[in-house]
C-alpha atoms as a PDB file:
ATOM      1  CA  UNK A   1       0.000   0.000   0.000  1.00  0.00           C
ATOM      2  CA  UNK A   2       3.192   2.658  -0.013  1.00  0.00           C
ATOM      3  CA  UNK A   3       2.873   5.072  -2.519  1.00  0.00           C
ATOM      4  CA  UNK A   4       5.776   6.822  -4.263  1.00  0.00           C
ATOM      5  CA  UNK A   5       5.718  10.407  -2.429  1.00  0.00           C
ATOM      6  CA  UNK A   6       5.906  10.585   1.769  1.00  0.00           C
ATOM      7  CA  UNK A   7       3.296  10.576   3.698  1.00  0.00           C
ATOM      8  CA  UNK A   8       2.493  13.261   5.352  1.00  0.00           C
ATOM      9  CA  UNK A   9       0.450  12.662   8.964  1.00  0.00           C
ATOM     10  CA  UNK A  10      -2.648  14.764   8.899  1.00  0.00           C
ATOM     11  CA  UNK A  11      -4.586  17.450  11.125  1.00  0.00           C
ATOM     12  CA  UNK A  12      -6.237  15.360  14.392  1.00  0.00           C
ATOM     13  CA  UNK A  13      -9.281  17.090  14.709  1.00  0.00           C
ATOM     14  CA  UNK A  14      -9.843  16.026  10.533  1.00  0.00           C
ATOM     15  CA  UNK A  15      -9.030  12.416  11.142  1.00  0.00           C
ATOM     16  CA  UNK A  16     -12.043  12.962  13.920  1.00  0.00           C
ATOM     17  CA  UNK A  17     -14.644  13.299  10.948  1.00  0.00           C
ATOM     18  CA  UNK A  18     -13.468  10.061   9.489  1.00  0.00           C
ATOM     19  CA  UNK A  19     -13.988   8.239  12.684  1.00  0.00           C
ATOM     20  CA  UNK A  20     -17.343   9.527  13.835  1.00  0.00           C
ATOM     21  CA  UNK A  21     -18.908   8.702   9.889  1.00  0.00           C
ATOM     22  CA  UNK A  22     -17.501   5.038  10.783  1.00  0.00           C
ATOM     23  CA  UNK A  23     -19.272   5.063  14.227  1.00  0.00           C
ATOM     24  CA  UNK A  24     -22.524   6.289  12.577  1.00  0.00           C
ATOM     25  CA  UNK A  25     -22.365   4.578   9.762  1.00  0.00           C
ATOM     26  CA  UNK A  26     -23.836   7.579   7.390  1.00  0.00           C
ATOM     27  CA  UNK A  27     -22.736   8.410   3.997  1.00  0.00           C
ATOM     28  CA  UNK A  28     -20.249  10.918   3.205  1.00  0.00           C
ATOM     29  CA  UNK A  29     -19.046  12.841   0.143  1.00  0.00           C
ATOM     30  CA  UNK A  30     -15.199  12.222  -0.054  1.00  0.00           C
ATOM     31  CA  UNK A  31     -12.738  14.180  -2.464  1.00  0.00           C
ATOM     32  CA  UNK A  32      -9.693  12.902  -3.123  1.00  0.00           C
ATOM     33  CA  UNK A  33      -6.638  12.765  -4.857  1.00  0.00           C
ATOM     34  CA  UNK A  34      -5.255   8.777  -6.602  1.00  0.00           C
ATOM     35  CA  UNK A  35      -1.443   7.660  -6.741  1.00  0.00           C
ATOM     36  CA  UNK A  36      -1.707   9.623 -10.017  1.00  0.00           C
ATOM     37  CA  UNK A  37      -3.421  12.988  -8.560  1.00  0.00           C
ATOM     38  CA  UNK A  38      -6.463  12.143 -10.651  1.00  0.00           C
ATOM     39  CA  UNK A  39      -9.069  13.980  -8.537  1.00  0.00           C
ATOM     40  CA  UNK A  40     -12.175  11.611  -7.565  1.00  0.00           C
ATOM     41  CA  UNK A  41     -15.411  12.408  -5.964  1.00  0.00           C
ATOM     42  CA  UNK A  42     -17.670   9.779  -4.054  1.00  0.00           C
ATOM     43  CA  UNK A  43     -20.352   8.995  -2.077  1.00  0.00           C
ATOM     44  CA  UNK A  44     -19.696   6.439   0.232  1.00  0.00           C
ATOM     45  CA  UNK A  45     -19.558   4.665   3.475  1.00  0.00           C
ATOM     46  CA  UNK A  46     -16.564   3.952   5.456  1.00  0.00           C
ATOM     47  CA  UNK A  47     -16.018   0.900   7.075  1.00  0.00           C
ATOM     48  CA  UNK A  48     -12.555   1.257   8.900  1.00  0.00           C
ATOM     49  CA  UNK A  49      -8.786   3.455   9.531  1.00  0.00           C
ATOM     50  CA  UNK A  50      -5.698   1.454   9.107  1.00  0.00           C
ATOM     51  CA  UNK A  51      -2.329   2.254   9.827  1.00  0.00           C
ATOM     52  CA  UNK A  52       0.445   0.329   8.013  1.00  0.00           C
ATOM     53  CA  UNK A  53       4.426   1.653   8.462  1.00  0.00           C
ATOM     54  CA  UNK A  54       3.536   4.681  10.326  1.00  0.00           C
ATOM     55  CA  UNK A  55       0.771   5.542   6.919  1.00  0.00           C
ATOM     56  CA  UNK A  56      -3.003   5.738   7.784  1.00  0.00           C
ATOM     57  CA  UNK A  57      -5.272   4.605   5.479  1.00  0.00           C
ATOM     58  CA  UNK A  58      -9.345   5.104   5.095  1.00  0.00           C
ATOM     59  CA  UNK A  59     -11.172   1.799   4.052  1.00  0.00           C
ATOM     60  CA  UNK A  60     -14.428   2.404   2.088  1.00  0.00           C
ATOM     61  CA  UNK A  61     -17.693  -0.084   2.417  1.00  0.00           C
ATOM     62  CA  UNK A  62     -16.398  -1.210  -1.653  1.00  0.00           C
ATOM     63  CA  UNK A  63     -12.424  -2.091   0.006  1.00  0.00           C
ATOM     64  CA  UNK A  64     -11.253   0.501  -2.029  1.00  0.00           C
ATOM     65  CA  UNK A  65      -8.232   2.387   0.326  1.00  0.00           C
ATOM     66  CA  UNK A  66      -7.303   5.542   0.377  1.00  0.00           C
ATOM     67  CA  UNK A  67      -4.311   7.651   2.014  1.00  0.00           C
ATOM     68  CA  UNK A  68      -5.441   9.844   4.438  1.00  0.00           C
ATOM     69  CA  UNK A  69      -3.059  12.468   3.303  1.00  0.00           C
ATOM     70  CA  UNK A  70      -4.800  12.076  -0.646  1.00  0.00           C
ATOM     71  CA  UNK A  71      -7.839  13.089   1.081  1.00  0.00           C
ATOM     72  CA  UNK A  72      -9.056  17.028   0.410  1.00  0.00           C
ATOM     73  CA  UNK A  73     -12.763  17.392   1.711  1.00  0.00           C
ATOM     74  CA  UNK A  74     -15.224  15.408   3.496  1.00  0.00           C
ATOM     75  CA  UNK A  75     -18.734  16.723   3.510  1.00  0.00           C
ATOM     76  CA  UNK A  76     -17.261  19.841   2.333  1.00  0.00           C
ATOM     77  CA  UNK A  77     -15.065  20.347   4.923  1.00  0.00           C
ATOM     78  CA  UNK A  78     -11.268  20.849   3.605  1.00  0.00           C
ATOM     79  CA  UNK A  79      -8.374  18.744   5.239  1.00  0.00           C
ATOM     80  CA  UNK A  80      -6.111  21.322   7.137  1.00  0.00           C
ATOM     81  CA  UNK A  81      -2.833  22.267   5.370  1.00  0.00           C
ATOM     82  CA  UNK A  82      -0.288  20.275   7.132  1.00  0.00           C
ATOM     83  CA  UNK A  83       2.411  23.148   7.541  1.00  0.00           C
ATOM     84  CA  UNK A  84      -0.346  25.520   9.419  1.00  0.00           C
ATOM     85  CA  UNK A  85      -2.204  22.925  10.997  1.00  0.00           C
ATOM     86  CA  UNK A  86       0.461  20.570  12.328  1.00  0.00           C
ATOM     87  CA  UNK A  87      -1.776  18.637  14.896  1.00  0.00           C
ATOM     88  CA  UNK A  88      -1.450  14.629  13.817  1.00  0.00           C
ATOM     89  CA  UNK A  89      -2.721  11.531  15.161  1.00  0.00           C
ATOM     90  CA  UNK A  90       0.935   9.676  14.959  1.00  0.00           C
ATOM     91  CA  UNK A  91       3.440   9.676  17.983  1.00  0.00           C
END
């Protein structure tokens, strides 16, 4: 599941909106960026956050996985730029 570029660990308080959508179970609208920065936009469930080698990783209700750090909205709300909002979920 490593992708070519570093990861990058993202804002807490962002990761938070991943885990209460798993909790609930609801739908979301996720935009995001593939291994080849094709943008994508779905509606989806998400079923579970996996960290592998110090990456996290978003599991949708399909399998399909997605870097945290590839992700730029859910719901509308924009992930945090890492270099102003450097509050992450990895010790």
């Amino acid at each position: 599941m490593k992708t070519k570029d570093p990861y990058t660990p993202i804002n807490c308080h962002f990761y938070d909106h991943f885990e209460a959508a798993i909790v609930q179970n609801r739908p979301v609208t996720l935009e995001f960026q593939d291994e080849e920065q094709k943008l994508h936009k779905r509606v989806t469930k998400l079923k579970d956050l996996q960290t592998i080698n110090k990456e996290e990783f978003l599991i949708l209700e399909d399998k399909t996985v997605i870097r945290l750090d590839k992700i730029l909205s859910i719901n509308g709300r924009t992930a945090p730029d890492p270099a102003q909002h450097p509050i992450n979920c990895i010790n």
